[in-house]
C-alpha atoms as a PDB file:
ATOM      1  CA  UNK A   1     -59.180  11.945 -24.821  1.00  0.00           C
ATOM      2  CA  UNK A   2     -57.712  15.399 -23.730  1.00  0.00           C
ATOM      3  CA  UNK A   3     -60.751  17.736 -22.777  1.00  0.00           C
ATOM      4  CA  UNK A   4     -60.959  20.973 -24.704  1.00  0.00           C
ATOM      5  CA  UNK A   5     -61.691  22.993 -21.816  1.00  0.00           C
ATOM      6  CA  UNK A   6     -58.608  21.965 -19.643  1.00  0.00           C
ATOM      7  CA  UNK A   7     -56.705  22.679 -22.257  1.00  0.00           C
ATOM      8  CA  UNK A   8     -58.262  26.173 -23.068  1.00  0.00           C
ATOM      9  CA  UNK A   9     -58.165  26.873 -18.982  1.00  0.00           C
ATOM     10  CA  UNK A  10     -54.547  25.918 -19.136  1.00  0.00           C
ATOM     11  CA  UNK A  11     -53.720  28.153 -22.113  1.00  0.00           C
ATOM     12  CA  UNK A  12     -55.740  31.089 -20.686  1.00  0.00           C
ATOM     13  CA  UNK A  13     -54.086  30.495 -17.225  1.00  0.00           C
ATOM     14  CA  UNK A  14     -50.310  30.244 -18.422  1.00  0.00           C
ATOM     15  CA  UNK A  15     -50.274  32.097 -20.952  1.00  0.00           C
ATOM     16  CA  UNK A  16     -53.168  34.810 -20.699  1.00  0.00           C
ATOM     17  CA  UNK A  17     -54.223  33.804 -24.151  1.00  0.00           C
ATOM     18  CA  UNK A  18     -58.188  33.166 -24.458  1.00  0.00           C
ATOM     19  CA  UNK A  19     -58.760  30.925 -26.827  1.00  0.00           C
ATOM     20  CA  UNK A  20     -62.370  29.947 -28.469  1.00  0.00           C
ATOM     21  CA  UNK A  21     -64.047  26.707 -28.854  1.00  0.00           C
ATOM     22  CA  UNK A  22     -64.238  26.557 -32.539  1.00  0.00           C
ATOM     23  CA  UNK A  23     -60.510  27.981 -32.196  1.00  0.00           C
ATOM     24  CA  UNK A  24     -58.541  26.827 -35.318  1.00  0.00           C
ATOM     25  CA  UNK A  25     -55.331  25.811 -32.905  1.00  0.00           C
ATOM     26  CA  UNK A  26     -57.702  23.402 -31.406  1.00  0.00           C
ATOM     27  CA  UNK A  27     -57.711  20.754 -34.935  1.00  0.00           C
ATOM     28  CA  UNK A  28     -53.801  20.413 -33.473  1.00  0.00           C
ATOM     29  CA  UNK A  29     -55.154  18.953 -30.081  1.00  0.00           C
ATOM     30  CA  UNK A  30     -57.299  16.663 -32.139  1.00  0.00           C
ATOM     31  CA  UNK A  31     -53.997  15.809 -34.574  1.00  0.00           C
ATOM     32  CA  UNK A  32     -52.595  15.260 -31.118  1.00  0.00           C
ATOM     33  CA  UNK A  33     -54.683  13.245 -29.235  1.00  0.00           C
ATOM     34  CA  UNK A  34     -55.344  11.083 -31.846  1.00  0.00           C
ATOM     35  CA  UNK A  35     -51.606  10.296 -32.150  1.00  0.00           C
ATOM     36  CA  UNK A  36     -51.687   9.967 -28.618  1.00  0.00           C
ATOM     37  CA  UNK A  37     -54.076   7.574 -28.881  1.00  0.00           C
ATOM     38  CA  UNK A  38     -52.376   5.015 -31.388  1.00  0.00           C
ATOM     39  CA  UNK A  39     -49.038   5.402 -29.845  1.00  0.00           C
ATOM     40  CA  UNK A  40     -51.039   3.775 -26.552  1.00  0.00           C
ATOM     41  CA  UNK A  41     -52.447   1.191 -28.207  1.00  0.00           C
ATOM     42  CA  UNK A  42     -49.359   0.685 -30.186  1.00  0.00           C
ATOM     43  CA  UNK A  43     -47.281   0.519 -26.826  1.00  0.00           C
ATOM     44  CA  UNK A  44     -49.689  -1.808 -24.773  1.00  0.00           C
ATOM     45  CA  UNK A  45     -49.342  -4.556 -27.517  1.00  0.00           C
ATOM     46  CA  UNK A  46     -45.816  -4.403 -27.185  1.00  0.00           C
ATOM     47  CA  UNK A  47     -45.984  -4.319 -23.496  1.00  0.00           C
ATOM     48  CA  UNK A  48     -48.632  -7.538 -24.061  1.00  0.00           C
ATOM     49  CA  UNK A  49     -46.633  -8.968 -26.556  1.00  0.00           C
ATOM     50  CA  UNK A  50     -42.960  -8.573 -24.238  1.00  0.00           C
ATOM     51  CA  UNK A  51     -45.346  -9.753 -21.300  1.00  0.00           C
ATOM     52  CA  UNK A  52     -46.291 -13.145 -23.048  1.00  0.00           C
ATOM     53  CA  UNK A  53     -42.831 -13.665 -24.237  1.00  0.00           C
ATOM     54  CA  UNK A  54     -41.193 -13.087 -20.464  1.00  0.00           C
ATOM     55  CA  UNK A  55     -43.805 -15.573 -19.522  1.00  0.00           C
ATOM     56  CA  UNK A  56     -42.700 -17.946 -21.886  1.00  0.00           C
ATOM     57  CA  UNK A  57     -39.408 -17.976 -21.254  1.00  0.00           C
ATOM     58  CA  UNK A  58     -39.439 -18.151 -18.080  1.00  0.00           C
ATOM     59  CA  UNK A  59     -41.809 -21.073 -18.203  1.00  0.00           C
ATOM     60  CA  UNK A  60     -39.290 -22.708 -20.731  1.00  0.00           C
ATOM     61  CA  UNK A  61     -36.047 -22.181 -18.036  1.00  0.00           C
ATOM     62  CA  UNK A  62     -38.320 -23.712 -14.984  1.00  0.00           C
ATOM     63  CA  UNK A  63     -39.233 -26.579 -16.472  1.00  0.00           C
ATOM     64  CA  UNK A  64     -35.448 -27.003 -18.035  1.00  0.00           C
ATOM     65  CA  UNK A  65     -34.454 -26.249 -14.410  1.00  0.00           C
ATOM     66  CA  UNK A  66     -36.805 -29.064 -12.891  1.00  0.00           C
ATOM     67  CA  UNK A  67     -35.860 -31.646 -15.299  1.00  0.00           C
ATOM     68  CA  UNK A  68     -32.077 -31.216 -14.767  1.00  0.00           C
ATOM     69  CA  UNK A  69     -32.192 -31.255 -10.852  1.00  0.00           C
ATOM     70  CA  UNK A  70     -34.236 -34.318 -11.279  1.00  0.00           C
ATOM     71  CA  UNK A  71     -31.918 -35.847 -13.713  1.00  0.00           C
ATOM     72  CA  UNK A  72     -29.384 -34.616 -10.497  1.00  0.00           C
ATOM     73  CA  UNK A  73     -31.207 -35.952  -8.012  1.00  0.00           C
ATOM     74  CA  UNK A  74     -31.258 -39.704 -10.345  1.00  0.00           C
ATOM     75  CA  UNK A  75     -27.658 -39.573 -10.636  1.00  0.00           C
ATOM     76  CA  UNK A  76     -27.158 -39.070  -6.510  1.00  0.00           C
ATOM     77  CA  UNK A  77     -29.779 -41.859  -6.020  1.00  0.00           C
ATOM     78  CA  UNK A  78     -28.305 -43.994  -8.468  1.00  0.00           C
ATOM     79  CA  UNK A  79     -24.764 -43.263  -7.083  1.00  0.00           C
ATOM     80  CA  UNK A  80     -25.231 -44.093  -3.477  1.00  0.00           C
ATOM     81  CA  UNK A  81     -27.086 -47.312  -4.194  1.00  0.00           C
ATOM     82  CA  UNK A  82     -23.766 -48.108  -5.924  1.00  0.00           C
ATOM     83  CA  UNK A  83     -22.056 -46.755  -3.174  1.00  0.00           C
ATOM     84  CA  UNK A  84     -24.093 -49.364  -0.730  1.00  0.00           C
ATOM     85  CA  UNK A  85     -24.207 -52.321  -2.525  1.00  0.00           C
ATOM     86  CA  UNK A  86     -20.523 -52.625  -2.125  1.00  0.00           C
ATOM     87  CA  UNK A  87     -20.634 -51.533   1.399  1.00  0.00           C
ATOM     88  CA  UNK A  88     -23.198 -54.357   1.466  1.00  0.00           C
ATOM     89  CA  UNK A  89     -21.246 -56.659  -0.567  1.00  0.00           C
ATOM     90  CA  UNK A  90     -17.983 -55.988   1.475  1.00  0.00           C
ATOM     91  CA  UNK A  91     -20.161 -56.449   5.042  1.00  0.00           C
ATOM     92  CA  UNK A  92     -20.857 -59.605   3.521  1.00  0.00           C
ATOM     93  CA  UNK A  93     -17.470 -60.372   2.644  1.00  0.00           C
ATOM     94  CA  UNK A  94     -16.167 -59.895   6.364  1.00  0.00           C
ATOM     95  CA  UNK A  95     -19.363 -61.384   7.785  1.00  0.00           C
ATOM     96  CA  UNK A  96     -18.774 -64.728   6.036  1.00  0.00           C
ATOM     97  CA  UNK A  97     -15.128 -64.284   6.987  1.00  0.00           C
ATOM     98  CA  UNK A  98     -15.980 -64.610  10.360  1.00  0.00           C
ATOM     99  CA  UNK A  99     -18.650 -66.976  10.461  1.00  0.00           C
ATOM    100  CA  UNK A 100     -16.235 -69.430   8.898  1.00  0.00           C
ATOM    101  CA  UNK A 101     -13.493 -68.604  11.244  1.00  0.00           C
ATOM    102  CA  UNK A 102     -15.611 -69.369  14.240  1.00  0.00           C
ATOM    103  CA  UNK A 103     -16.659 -72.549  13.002  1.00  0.00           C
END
C-alpha cells in the first residue's frame, strides 16, 4: 500500500502544494492503489501460470529428447552387432578355409 504521508511529502516537496490528510485528492490514491493492487495479483498469476507452463514444456521436450537418443543409441547398438556378426561370420569363413587347407 502507498503511504499517505510519502505521498503528501512528495506533493509538498515537488510541487509546493500542502495537502491535508482528510484531503479529498487523497480517495484518488486509494482508487489507485487499489488498482495497483489487483493488477499485481492479476500479473503474478500469469507470471505463475506462464511459469508452470515453461516448466511443463520443457519437461515434455526432455523426456521426448531422452527417449529418442535412446531409441538412437538402440539403433547404433543394434547396428554394430550386425556389423560384427558378419565380421564374425566372415573370420569364420577364412578360419575354416585355412584349417582345411592345412590339413
Amino acid at each position: 500500500m502507498i503511504s499517505k504521508k510519502e505521498v503528501l511529502g512528495i506533493v509538498a516537496e515537488k510541487h509546493g502544494i500542502i495537502i491535508g490528510d482528510d484531503d479529498p485528492i487523497l480517495s484518488v490514491l486509494a482508487v489507485s492503489d487499489a488498482i495497483y493492487d489487483i493488477y499485481t495479483a492479476r500479473l503474478s498469476e500469469q507470471m505463475e501460470s506462464l511459469s508452470t507452463k515453461n516448466i511443463n514444456l520443457f519437461s515434455r521436450r526432455a523426456s521426448s529428447l531422452h527417449s529418442a537418443a535412446v531409441e538412437s543409441a538402440r539403433q547404433i547398438v543394434d547396428e554394430n552387432r550386425r556389423e560384427v556378426s558378419k565380421v564374425l561370420e566372415s573370420s569364420k569363413s577364412d578360419w575354416q578355409s585355412a584349417f582345411a587347407l592345412a590339413n
